[in-house]
C-alpha atoms as a PDB file:
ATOM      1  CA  UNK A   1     108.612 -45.639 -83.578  1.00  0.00           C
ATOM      2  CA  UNK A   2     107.502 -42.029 -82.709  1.00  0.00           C
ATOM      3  CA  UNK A   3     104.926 -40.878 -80.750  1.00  0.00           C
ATOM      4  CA  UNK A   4     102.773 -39.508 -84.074  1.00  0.00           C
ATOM      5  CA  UNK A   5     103.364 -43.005 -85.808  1.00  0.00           C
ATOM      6  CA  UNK A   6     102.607 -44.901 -83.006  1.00  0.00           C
ATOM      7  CA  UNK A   7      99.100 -42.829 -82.641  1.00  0.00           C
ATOM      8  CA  UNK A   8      97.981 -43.824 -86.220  1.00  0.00           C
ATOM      9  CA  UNK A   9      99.007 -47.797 -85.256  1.00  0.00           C
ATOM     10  CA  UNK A  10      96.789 -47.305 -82.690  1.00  0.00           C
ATOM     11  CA  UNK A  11      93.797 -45.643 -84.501  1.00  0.00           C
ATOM     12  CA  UNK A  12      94.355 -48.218 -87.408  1.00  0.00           C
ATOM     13  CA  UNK A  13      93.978 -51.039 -85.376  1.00  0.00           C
ATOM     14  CA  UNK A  14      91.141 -49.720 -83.925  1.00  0.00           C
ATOM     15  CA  UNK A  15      89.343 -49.050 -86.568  1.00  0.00           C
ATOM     16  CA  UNK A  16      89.979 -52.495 -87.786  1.00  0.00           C
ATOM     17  CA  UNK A  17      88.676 -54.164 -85.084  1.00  0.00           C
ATOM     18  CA  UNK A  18      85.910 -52.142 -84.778  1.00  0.00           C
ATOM     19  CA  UNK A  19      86.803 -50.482 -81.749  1.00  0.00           C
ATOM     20  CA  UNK A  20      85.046 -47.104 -80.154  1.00  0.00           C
ATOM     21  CA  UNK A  21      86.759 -44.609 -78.643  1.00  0.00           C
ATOM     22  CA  UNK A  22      83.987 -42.185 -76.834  1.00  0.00           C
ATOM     23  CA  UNK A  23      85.690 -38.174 -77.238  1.00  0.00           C
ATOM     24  CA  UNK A  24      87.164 -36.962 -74.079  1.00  0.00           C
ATOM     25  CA  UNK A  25      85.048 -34.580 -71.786  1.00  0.00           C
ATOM     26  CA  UNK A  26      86.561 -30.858 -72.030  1.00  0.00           C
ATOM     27  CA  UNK A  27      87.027 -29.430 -68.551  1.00  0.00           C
ATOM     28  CA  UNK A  28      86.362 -25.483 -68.031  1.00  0.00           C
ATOM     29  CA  UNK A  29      88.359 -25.004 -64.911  1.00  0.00           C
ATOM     30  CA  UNK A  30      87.416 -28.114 -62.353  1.00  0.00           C
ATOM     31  CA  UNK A  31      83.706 -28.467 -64.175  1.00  0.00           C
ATOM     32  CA  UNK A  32      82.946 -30.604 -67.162  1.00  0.00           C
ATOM     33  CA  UNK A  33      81.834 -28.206 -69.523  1.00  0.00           C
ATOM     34  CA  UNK A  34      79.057 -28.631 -72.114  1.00  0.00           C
ATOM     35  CA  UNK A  35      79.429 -27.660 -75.769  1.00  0.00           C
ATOM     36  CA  UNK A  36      77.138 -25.437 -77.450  1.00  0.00           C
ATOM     37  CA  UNK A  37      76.383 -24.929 -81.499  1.00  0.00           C
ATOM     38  CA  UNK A  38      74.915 -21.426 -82.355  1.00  0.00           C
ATOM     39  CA  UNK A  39      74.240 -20.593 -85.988  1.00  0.00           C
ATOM     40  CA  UNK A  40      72.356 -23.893 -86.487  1.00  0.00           C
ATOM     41  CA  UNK A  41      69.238 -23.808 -89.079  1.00  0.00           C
ATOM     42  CA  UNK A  42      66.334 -26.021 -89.724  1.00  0.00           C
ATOM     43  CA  UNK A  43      64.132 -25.218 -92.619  1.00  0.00           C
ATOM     44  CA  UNK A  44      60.496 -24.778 -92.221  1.00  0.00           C
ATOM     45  CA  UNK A  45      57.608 -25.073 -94.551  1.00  0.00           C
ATOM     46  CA  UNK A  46      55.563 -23.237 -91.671  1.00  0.00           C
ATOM     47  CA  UNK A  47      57.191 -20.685 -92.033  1.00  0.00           C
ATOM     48  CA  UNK A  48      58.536 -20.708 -95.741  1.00  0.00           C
ATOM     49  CA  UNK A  49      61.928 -20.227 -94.022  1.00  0.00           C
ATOM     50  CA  UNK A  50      65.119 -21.012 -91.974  1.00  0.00           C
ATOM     51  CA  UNK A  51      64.627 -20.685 -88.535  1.00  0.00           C
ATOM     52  CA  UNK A  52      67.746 -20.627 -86.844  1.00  0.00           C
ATOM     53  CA  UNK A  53      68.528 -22.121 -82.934  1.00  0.00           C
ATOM     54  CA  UNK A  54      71.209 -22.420 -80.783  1.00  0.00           C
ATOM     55  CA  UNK A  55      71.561 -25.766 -78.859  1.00  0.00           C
ATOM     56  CA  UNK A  56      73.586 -26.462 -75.549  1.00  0.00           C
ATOM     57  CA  UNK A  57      74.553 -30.118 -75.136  1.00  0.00           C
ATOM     58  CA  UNK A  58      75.263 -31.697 -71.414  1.00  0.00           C
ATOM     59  CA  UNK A  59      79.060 -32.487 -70.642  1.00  0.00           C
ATOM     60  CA  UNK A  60      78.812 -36.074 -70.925  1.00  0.00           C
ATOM     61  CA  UNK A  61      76.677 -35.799 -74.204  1.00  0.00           C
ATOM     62  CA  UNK A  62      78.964 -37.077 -77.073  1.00  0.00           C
ATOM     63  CA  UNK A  63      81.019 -39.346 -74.822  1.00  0.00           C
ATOM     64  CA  UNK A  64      77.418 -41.457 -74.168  1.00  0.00           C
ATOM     65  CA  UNK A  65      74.799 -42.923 -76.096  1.00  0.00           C
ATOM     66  CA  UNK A  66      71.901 -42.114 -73.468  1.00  0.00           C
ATOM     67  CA  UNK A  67      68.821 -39.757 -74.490  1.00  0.00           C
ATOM     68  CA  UNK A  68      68.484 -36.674 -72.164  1.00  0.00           C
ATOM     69  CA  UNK A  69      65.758 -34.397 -71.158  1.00  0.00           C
ATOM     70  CA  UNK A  70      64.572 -31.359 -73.287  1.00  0.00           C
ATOM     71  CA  UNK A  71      64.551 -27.982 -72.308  1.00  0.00           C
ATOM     72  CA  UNK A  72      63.129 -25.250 -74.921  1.00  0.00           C
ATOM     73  CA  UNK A  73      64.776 -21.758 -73.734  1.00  0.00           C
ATOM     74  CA  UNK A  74      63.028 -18.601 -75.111  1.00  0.00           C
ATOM     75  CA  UNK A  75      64.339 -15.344 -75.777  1.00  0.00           C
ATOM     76  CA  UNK A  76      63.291 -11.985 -75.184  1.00  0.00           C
ATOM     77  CA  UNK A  77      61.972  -9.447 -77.908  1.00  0.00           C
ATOM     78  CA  UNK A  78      64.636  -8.060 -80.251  1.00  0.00           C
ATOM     79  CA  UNK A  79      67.133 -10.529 -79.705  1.00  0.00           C
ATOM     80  CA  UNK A  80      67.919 -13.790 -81.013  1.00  0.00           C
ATOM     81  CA  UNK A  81      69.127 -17.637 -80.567  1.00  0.00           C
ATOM     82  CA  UNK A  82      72.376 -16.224 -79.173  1.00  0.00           C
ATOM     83  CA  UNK A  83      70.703 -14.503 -76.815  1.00  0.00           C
ATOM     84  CA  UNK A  84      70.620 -16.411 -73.415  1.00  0.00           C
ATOM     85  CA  UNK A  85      73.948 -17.738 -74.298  1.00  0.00           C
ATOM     86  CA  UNK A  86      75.855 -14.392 -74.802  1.00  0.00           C
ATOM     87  CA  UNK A  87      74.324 -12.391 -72.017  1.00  0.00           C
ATOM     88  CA  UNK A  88      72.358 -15.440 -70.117  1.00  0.00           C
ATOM     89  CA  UNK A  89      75.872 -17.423 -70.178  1.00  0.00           C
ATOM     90  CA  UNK A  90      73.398 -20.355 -69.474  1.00  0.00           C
ATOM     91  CA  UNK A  91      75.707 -22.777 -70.794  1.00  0.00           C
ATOM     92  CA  UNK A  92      78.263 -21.897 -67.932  1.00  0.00           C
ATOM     93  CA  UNK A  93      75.413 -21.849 -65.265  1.00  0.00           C
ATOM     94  CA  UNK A  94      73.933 -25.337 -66.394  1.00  0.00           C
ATOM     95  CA  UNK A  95      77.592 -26.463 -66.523  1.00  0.00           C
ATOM     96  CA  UNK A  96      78.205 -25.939 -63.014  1.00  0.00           C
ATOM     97  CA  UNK A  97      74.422 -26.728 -61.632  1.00  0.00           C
ATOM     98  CA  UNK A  98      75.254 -30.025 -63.648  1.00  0.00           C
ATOM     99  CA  UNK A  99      78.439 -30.637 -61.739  1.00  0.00           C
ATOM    100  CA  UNK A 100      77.225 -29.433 -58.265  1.00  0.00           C
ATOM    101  CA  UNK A 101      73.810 -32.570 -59.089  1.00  0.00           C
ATOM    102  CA  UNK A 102      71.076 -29.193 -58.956  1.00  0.00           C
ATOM    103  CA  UNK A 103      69.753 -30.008 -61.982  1.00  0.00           C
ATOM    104  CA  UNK A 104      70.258 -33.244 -64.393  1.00  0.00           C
ATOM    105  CA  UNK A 105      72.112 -32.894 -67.406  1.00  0.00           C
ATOM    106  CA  UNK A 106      69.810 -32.008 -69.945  1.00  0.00           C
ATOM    107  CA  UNK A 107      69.595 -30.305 -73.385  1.00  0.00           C
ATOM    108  CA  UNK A 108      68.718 -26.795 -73.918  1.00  0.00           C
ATOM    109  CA  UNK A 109      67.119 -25.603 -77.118  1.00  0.00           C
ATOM    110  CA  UNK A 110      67.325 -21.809 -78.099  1.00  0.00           C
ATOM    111  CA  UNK A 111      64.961 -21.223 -81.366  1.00  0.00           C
ATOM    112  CA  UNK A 112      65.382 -17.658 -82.550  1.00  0.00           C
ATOM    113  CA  UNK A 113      61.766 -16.504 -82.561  1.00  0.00           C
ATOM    114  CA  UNK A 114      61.840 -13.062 -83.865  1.00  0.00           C
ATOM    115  CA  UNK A 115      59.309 -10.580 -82.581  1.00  0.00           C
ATOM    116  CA  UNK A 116      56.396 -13.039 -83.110  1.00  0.00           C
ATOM    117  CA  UNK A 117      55.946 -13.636 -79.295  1.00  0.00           C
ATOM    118  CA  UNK A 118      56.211 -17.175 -80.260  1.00  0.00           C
ATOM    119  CA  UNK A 119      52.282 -17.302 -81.608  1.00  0.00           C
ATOM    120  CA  UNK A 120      50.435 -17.354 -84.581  1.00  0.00           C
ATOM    121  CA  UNK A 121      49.701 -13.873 -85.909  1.00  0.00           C
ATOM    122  CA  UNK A 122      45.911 -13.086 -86.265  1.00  0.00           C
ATOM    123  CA  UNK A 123      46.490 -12.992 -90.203  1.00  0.00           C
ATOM    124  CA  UNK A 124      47.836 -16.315 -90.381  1.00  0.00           C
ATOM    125  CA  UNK A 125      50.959 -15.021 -91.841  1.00  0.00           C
ATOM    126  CA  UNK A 126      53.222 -15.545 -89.325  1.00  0.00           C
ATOM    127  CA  UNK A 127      52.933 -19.092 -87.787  1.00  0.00           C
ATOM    128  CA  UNK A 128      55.261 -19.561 -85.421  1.00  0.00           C
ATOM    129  CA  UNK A 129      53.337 -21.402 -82.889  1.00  0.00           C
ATOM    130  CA  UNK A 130      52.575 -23.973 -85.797  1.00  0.00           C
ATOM    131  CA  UNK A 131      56.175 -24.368 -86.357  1.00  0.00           C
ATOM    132  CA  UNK A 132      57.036 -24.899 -82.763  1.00  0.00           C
ATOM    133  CA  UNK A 133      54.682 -27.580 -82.406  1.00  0.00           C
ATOM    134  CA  UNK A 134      54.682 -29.222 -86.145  1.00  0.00           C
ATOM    135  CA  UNK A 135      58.429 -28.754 -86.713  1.00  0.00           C
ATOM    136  CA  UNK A 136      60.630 -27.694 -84.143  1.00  0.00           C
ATOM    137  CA  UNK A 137      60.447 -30.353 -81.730  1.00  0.00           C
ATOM    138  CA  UNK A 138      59.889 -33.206 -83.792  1.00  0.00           C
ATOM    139  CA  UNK A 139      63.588 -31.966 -85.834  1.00  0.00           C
ATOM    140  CA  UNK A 140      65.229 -31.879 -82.236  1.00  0.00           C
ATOM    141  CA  UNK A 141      63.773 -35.087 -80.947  1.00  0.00           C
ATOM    142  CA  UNK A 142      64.711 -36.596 -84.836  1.00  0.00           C
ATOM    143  CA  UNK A 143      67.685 -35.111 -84.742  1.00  0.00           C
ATOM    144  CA  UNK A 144      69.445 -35.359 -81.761  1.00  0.00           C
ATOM    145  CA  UNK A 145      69.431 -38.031 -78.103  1.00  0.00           C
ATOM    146  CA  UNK A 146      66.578 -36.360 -76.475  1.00  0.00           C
ATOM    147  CA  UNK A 147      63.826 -38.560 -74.372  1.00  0.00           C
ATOM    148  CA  UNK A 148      61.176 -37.581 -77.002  1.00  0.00           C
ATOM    149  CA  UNK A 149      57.760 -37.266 -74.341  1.00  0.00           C
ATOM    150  CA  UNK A 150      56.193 -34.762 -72.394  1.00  0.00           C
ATOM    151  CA  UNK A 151      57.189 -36.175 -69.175  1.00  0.00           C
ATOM    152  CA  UNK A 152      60.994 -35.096 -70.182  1.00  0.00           C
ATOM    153  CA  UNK A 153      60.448 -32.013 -72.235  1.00  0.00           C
ATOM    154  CA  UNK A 154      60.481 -28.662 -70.417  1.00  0.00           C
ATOM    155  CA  UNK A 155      59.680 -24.553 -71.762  1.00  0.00           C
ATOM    156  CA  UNK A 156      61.545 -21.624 -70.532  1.00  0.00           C
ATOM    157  CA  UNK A 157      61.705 -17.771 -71.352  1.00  0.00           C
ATOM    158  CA  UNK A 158      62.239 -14.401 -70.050  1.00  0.00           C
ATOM    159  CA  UNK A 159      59.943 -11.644 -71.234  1.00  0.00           C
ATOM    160  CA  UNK A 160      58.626 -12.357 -74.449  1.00  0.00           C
ATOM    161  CA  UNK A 161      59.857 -15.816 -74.221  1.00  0.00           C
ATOM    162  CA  UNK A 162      58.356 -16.371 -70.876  1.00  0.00           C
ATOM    163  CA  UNK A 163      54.746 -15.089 -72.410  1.00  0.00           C
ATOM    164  CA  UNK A 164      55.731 -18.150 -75.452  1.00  0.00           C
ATOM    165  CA  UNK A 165      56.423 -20.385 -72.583  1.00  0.00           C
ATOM    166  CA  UNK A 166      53.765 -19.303 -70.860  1.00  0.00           C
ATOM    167  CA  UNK A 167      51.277 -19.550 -74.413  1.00  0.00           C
ATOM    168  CA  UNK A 168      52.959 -22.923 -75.521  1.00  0.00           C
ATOM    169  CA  UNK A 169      52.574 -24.610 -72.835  1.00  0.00           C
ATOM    170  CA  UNK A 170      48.669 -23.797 -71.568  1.00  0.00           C
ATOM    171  CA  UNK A 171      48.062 -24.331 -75.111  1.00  0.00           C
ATOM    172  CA  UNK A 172      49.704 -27.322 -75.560  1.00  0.00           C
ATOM    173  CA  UNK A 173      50.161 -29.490 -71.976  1.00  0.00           C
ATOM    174  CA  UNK A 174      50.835 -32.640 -73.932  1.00  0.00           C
ATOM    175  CA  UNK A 175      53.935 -31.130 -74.814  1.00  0.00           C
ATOM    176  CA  UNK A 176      55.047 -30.257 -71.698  1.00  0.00           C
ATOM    177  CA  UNK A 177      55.482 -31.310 -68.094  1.00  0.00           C
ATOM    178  CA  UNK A 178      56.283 -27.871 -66.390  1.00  0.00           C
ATOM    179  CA  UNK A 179      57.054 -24.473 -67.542  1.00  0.00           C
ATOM    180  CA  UNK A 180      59.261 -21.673 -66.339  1.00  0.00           C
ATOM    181  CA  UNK A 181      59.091 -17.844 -66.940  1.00  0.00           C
ATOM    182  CA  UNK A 182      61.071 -14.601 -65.879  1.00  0.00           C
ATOM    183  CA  UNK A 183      59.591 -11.559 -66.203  1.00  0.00           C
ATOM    184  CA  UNK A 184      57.293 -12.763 -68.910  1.00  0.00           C
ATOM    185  CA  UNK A 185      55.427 -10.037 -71.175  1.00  0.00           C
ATOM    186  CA  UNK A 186      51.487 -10.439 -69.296  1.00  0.00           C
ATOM    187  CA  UNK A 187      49.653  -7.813 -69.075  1.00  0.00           C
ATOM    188  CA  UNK A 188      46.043  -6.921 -67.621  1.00  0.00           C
ATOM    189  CA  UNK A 189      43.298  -5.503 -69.717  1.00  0.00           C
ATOM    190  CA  UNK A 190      43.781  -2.233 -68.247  1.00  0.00           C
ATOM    191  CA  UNK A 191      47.725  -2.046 -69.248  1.00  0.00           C
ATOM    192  CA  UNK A 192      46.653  -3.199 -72.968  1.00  0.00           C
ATOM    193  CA  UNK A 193      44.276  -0.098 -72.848  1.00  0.00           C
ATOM    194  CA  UNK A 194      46.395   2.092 -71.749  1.00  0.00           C
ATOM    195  CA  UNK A 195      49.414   1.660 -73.907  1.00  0.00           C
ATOM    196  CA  UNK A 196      50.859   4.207 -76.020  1.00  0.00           C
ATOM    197  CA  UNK A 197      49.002   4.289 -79.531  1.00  0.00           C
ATOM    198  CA  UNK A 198      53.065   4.208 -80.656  1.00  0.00           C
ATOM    199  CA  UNK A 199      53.928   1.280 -78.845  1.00  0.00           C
ATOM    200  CA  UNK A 200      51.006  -0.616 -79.523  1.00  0.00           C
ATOM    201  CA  UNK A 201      51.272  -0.666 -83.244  1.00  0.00           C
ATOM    202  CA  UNK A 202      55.240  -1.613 -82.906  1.00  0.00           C
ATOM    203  CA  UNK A 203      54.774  -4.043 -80.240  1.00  0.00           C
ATOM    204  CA  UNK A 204      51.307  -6.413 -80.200  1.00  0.00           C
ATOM    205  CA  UNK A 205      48.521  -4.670 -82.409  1.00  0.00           C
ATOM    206  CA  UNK A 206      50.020  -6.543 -85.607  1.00  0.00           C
ATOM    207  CA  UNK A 207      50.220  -9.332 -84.007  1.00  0.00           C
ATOM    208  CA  UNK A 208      46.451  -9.768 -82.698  1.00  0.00           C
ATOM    209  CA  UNK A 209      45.090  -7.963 -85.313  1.00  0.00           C
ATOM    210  CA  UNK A 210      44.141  -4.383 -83.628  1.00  0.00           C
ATOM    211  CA  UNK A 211      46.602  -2.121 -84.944  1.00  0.00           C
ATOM    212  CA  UNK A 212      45.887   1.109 -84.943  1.00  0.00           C
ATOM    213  CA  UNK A 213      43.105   0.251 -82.814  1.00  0.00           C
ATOM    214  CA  UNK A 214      42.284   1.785 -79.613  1.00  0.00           C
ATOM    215  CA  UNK A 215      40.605   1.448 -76.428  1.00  0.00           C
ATOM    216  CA  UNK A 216      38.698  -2.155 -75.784  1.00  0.00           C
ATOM    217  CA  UNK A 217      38.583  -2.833 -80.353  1.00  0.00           C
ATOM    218  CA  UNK A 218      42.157  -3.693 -79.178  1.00  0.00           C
ATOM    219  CA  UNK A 219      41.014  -6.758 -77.253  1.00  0.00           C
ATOM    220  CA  UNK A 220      40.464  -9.065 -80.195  1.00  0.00           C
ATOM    221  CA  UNK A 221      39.108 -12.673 -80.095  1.00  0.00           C
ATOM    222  CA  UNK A 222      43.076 -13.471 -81.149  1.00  0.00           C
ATOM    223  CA  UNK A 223      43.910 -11.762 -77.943  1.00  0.00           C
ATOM    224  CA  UNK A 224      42.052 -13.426 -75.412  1.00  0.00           C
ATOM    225  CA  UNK A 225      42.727 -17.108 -77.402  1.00  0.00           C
ATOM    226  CA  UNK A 226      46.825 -16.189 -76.774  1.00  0.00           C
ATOM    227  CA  UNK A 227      46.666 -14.149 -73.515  1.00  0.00           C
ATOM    228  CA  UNK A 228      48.419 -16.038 -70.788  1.00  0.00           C
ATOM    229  CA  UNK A 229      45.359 -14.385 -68.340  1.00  0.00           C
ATOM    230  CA  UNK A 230      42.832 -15.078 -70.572  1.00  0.00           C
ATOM    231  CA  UNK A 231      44.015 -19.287 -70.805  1.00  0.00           C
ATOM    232  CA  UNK A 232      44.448 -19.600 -67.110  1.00  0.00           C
ATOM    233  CA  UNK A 233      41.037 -17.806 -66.763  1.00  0.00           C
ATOM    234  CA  UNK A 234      39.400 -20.081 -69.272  1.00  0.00           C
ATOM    235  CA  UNK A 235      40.882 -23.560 -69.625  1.00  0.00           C
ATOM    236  CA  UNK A 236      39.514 -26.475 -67.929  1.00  0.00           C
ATOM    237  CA  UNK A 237      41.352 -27.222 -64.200  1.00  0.00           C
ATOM    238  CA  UNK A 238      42.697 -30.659 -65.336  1.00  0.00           C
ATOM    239  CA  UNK A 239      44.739 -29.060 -68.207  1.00  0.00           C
ATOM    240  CA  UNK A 240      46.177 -26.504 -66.282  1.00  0.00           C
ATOM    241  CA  UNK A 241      47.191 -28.650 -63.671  1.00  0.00           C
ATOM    242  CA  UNK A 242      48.827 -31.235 -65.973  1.00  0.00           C
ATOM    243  CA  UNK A 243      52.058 -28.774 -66.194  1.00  0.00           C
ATOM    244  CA  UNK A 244      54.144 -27.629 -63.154  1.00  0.00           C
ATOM    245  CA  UNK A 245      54.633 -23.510 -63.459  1.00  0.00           C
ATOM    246  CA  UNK A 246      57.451 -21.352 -62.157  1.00  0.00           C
ATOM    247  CA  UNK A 247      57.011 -17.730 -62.228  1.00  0.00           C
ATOM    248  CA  UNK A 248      59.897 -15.368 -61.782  1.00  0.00           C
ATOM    249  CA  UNK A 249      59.887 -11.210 -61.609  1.00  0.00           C
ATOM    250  CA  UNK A 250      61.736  -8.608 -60.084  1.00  0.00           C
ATOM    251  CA  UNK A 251      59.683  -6.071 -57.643  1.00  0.00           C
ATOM    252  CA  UNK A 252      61.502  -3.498 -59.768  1.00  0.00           C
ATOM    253  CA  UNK A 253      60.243  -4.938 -62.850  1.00  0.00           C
ATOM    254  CA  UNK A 254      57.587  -3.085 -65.335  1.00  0.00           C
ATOM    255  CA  UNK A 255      55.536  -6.082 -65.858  1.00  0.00           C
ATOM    256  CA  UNK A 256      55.346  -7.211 -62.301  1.00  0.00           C
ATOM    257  CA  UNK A 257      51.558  -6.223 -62.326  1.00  0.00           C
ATOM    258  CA  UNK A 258      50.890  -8.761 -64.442  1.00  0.00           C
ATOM    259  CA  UNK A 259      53.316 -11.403 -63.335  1.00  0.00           C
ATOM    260  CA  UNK A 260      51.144 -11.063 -59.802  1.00  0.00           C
ATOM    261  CA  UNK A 261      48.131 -10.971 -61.682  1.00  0.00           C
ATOM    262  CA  UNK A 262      48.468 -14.485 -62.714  1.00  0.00           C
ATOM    263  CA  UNK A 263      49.704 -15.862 -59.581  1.00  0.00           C
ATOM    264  CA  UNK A 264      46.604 -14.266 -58.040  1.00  0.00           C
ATOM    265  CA  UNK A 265      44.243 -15.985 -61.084  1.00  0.00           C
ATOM    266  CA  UNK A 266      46.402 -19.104 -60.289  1.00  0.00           C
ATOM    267  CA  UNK A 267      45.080 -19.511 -56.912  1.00  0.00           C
ATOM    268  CA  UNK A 268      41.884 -18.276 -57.510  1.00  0.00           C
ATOM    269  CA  UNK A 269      41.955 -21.607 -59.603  1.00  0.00           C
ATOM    270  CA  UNK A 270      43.488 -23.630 -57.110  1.00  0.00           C
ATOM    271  CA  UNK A 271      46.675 -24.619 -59.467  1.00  0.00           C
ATOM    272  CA  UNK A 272      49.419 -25.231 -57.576  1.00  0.00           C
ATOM    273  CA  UNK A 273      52.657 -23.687 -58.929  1.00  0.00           C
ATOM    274  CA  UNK A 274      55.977 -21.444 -57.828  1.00  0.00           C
ATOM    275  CA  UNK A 275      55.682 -17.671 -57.376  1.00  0.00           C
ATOM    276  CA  UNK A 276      59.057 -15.976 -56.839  1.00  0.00           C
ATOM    277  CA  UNK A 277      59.265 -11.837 -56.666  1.00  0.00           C
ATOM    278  CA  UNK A 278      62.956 -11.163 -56.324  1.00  0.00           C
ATOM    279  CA  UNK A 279      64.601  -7.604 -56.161  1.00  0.00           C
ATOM    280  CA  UNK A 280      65.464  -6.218 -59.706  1.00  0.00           C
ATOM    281  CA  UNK A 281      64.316  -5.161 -63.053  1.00  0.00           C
ATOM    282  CA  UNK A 282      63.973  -6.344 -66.420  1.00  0.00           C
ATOM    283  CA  UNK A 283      67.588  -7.125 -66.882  1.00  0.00           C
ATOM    284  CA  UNK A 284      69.899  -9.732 -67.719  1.00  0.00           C
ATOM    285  CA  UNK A 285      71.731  -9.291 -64.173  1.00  0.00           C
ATOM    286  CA  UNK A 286      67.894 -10.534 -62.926  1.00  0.00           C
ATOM    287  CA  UNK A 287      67.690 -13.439 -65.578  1.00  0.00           C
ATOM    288  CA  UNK A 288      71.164 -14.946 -65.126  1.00  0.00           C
ATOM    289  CA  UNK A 289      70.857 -15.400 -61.390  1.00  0.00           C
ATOM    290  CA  UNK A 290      67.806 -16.738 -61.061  1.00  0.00           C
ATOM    291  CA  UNK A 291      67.951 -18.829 -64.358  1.00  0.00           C
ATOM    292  CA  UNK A 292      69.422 -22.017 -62.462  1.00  0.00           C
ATOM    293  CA  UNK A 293      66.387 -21.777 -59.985  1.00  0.00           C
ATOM    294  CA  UNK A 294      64.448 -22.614 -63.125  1.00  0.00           C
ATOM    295  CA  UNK A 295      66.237 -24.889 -64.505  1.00  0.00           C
ATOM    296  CA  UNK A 296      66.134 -26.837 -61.202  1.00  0.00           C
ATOM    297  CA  UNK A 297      62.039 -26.402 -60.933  1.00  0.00           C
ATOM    298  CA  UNK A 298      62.058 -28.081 -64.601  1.00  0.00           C
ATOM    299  CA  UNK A 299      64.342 -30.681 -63.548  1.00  0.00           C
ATOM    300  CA  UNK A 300      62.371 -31.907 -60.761  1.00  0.00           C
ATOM    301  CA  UNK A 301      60.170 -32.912 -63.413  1.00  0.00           C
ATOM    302  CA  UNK A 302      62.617 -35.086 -65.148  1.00  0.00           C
ATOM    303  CA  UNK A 303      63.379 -37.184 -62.014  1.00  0.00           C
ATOM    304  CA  UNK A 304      62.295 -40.142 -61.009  1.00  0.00           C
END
């Protein structure tokens, strides 16, 4: 009998008698390597849209049948789902800090979220936050082996995604047990003031309902109920301390004034979290080396 008839004997008969074979784990090198699906869409009434995501799953994913931790990685403004995975190369980072034990093997969700900063536009339009909460992670936990409560679910991003990390998860700490942003998009009062009339309208005065607006008109009620500053200024002390926050930018960085700004409003409130001010800029070389540090922060919440 050859080898290729003797293979389908062997599948038939296992398939007869009910017999699982679990797929073999694909090595990159000497790691176990994850596998990740880009181009993925779920459909949202939210949104009256697709909403396409990226998804990394852990190396021993489809060879189990246990539920992992959740991590929800955000992107940056102008890019996309691919983002952290093309220039992040976050699946080959959590590959390795899987292998080396730095962080437990976990799932990492990419959502591609536009330029909406991952909130609710002050028209109502544009309801992204609604669709994060309402849709998005109830179609991941539904949808895939994740350990579907707070105490296992995680939020990431880098710039704009670290301000929706930052938003989702002061907003919503039943969601989430800690919280990690890189160089995320805060700013002061005094920076929102002071920004070009041209970048304004592009970048946040849709958004909060102030463009075109200048001087302190550009501080809307929509602003202060999204601005990371604003919630750490104004929630109670219990909610903020009911997720663990990691905060990440380099001393080269053009937000960095705001990134220290909330450490600073962080102690003044006596909420314990992680501060890091690393050299670099706003760049990708910044993200991808500190993005295991972050990973490992979130982690620590998954363990037990």
């Amino acid at each position: 009998m050859t080898n290729t008839k003797a293979l389908c004997v062997a599948l038939a008969l296992a398939v007869s008698f009910g017999l699982v074979f679990a797929p073999p784990v694909v090595f990159s090198g000497d790691i176990a390597a994850g596998q990740v699906f880009e181009g993925l869409k779920l459909s949202s009434k939210v949104l009256g849209r697709d909403v396409a995501y990226a998804i990394y799953l852990p190396p021993d994913y489809a060879a189990s049948t246990r539920r992992y931790p959740v991590v929800y990685l955000l992107h940056g403004y102008t890019d996309d789902e691919s983002g952290w995975i093309q220039f992040g190369e976050v699946s080959i980072a959590a590959d390795r800090a899987i292998a080396e034990r730095e962080i437990p093997p976990m799932i990492i969700v990419m959502p591609d979220g536009g330029v909406t900063f991952y909130i609710n536009d002050a028209a109502g339009k544009v309801r992204y936050e609604d669709m994060f909460v309402q849709e998005l992670i109830p179609y991941i936990d539904a949808t895939y082996r994740t350990r579907a409560s707070r105490e296992f679910r995680g939020i990431a991003g880098l710039s704009m995604g670290g301000w929706g990390a930052l938003v989702q998860s002061l907003r919503h700490p039943e969601l989430f047990a800690a919280g990690a942003a890189f160089s995320a998009a805060v700013w002061p009062d005094d920076e929102i003031l002071g920004m070009k009339q041209e970048n304004w309208d592009k970048l946040l005065g849709p958004l909060f309902g102030a463009a075109g607006l200048a001087g302190k008109a550009r501080l809307t009620p929509h602003f202060r109920e999204v601005s990371p500053l604003d919630l750490v200024k104004s929630l109670p002390e219990d909610s903020l301390k009911k997720v663990r926050y990691y905060i990440d930018c380099g001393d080269d960085d053009f937000l960095i004034k705001g990134n220290c700004a909330l450490h600073l409003l962080l102690i003044d409130r006596k909420i314990p979290h992680e501060f890091r001010v690393r050299d670099g800029g706003h760049t990708w070389t910044y993200w991808r080396t500190g993005i295991v540090d972050g990973l490992k922060f979130i982690g620590q919440s998954f363990n037990r």
